[in-house]
N, C-alpha and C. Protein backbone atom coordinates (compact mmCIF):
# COMPACT_ATOMS: atom_id res chain seq x y z
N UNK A 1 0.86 -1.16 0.00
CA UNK A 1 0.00 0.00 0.00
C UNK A 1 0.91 1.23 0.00
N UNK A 2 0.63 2.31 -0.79
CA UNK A 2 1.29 3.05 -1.19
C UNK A 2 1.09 4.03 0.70
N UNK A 3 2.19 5.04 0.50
CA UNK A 3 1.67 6.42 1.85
C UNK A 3 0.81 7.07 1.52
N UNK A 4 0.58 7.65 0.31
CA UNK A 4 -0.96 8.18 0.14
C UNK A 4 -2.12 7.57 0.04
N UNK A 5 -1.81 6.43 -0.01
CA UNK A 5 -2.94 5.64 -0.10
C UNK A 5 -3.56 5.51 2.27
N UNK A 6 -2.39 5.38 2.57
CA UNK A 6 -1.96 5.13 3.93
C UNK A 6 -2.86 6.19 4.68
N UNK A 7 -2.57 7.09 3.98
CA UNK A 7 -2.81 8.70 4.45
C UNK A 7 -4.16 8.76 4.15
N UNK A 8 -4.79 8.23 3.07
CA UNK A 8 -6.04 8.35 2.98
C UNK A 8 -7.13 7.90 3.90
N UNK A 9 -6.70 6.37 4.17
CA UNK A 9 -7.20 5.86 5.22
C UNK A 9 -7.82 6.56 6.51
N UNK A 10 -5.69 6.82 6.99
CA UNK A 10 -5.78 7.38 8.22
C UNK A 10 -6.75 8.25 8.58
N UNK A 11 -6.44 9.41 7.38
CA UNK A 11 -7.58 10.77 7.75
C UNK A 11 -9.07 10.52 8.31
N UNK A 12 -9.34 9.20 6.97
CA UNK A 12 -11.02 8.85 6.86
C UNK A 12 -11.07 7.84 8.82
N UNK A 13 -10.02 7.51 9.12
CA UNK A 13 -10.44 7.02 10.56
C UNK A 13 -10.19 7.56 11.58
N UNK A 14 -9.80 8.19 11.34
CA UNK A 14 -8.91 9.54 12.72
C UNK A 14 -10.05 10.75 12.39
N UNK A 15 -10.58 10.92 12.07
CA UNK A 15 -11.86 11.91 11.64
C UNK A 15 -12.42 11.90 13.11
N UNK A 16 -12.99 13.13 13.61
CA UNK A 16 -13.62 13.26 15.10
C UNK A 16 -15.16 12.42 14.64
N UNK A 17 -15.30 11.46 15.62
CA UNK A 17 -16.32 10.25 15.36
C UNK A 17 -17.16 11.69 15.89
N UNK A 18 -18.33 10.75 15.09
CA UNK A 18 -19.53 11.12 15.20
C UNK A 18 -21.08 9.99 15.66
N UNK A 19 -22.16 10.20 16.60
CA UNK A 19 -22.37 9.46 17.63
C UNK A 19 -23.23 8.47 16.54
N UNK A 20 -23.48 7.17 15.83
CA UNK A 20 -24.15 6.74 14.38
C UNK A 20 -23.98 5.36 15.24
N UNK A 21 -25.54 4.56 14.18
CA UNK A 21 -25.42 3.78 14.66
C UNK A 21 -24.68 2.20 14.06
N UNK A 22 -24.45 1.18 14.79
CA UNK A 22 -23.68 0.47 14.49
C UNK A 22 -24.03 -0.26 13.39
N UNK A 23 -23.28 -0.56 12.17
CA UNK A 23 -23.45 -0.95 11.28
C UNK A 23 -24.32 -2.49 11.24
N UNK A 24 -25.09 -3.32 10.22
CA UNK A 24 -26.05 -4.08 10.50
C UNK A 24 -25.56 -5.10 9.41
N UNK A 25 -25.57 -6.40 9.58
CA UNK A 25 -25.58 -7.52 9.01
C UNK A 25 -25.52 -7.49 7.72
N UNK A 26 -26.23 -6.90 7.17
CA UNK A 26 -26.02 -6.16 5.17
C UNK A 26 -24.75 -5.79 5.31
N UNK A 27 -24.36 -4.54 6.04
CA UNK A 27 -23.27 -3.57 5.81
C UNK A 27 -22.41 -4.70 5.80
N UNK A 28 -21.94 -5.20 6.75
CA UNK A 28 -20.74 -6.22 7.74
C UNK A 28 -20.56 -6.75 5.96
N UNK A 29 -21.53 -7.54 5.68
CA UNK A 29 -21.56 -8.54 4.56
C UNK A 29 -20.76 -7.79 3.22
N UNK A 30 -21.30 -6.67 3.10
CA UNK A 30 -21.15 -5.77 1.62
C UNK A 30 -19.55 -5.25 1.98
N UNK A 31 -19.29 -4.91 3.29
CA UNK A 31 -17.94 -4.70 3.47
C UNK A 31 -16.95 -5.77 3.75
N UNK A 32 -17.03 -7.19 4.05
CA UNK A 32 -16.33 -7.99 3.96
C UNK A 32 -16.11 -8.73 2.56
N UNK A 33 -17.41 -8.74 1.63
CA UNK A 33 -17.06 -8.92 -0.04
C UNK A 33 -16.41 -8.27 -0.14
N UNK A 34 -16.28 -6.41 0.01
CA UNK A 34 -15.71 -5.41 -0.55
C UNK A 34 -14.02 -6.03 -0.19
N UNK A 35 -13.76 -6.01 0.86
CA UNK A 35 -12.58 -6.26 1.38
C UNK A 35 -11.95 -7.77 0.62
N UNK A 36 -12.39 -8.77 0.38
CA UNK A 36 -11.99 -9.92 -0.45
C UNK A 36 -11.85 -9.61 -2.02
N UNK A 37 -12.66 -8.82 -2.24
CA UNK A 37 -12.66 -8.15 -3.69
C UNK A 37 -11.43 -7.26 -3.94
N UNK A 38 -11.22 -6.38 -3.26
CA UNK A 38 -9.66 -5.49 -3.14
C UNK A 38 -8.48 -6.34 -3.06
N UNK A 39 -8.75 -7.62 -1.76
CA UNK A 39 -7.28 -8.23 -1.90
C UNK A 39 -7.54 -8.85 -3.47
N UNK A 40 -8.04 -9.26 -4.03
CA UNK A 40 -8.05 -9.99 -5.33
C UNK A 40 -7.98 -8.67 -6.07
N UNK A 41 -7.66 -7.74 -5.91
CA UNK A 41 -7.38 -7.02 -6.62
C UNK A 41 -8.80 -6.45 -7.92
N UNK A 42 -9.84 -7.06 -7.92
CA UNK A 42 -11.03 -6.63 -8.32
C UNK A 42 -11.72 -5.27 -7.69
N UNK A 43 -11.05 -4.24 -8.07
CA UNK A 43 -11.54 -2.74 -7.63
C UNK A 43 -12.75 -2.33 -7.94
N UNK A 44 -13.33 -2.56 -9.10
CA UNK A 44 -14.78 -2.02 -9.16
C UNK A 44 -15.53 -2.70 -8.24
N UNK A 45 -15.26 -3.89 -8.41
CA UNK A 45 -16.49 -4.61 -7.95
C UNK A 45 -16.20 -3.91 -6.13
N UNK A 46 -14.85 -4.31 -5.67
CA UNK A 46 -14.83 -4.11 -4.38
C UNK A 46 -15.40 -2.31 -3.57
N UNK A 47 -15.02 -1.62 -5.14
CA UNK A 47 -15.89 -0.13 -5.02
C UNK A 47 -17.12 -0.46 -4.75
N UNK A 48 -17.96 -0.79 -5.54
CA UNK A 48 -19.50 -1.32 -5.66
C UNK A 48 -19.78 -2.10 -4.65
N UNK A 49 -19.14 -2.69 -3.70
CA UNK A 49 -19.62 -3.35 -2.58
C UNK A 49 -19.16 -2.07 -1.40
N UNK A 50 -18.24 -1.51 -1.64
CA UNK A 50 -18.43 -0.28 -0.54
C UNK A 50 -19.23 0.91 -0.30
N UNK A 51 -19.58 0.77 -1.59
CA UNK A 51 -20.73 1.32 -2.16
C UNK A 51 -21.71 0.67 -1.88
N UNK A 52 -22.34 0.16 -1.51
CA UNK A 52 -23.14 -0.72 -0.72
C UNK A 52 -23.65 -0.91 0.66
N UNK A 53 -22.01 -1.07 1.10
CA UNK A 53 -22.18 -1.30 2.26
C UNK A 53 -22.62 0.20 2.64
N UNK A 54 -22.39 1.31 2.52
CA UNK A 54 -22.30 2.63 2.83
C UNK A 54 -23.76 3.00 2.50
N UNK A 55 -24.66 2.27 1.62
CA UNK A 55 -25.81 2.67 1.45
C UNK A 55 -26.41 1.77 2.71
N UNK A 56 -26.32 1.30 3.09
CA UNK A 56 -26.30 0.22 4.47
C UNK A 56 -26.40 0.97 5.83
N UNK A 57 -25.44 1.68 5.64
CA UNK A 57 -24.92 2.45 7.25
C UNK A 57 -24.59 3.46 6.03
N UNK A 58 -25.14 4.69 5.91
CA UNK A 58 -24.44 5.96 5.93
C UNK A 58 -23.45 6.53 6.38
N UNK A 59 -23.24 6.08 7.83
CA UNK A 59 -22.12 7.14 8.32
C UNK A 59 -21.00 6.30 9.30
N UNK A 60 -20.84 5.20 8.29
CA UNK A 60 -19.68 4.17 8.79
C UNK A 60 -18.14 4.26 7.62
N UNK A 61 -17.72 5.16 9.08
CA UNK A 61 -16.73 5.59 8.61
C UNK A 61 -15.27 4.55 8.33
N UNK A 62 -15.57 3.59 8.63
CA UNK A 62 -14.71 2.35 8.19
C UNK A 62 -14.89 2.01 6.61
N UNK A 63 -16.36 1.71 6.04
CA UNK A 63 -15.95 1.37 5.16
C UNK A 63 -16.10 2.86 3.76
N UNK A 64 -15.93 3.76 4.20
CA UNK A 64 -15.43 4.74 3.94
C UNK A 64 -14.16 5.04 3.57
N UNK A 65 -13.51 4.69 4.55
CA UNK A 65 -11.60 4.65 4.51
C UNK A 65 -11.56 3.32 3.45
N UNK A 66 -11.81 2.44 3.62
CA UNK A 66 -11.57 1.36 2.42
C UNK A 66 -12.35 1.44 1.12
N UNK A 67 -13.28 2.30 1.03
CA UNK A 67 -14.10 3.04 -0.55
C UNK A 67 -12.79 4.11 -0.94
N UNK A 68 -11.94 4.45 -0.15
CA UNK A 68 -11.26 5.65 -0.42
C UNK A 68 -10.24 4.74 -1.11
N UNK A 69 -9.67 4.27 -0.11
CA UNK A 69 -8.87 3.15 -0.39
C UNK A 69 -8.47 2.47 -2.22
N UNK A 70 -9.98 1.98 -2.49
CA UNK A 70 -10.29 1.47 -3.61
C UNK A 70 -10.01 2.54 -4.71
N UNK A 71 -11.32 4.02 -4.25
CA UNK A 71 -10.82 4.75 -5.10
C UNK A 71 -9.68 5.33 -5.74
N UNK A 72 -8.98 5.36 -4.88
CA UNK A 72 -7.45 5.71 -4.47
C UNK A 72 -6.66 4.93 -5.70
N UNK A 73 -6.76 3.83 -5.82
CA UNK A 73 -6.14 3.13 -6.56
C UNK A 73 -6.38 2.95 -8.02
N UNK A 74 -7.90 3.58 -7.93
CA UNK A 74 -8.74 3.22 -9.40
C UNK A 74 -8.22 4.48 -9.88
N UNK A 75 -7.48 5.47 -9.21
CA UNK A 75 -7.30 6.88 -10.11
C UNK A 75 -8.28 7.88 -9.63
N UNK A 76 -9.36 7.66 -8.70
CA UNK A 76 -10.37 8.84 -8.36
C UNK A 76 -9.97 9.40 -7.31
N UNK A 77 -8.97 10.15 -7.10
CA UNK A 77 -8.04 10.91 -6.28
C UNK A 77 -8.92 11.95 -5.51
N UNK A 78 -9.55 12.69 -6.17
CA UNK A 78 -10.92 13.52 -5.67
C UNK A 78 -12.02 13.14 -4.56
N UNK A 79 -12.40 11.61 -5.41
CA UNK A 79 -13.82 10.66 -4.72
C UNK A 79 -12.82 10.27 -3.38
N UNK A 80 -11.71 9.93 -3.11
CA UNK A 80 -10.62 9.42 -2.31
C UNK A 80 -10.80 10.45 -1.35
N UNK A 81 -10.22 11.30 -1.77
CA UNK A 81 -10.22 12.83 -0.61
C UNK A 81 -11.45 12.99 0.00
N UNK A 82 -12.62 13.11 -0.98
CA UNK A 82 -13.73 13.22 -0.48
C UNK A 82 -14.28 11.57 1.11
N UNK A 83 -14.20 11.27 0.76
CA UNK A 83 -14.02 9.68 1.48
C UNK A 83 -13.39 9.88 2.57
N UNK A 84 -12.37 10.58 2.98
CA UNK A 84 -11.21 11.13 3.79
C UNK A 84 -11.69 11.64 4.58
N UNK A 85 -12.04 12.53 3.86
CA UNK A 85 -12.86 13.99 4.82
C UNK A 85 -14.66 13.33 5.44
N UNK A 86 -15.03 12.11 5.38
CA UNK A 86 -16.09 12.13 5.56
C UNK A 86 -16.70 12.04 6.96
């Protein structure tokens, strides 16, 4: 993993939490595909499941940092930052 990629993360989890509730059995699911999909190196798809999971839980800022993550790598440097800051 690259340091900007590192950095992206960090920001999106070091972000001052905010009080949301805990993510639900969908999310868990859509973010653990997402996460098997990235190590295989399958980025859209693993986008589209963080994308998912995030429609799941709105304001789970975990799989946020790993949508950034993805983006990050796909070239959406912008959608990444944005993800960061969320």
């Amino acid at each position: 993993m690259t340091r900007a990629v590192s950095a992206v993360i960090a920001a999106a989890l070091l972000a001052p939490a905010r009080a949301a509730p805990l993510p639900g059995a969908k999310a868990k699911r859509m973010l653990a595909d997402g996460l098997r999909q990235y190590h295989r190196l399958e980025l859209q798809a693993a986008r589209a499941s963080f994308d998912a999971a995030l429609q799941a839980a709105p304001s789970w800022k975990a799989a946020a940092g790993f949508r950034a993550a993805a983006r990050w790598t796909l070239g959406d440097h912008a959608g990444a930052r944005q993800d960061a800051e969320f």
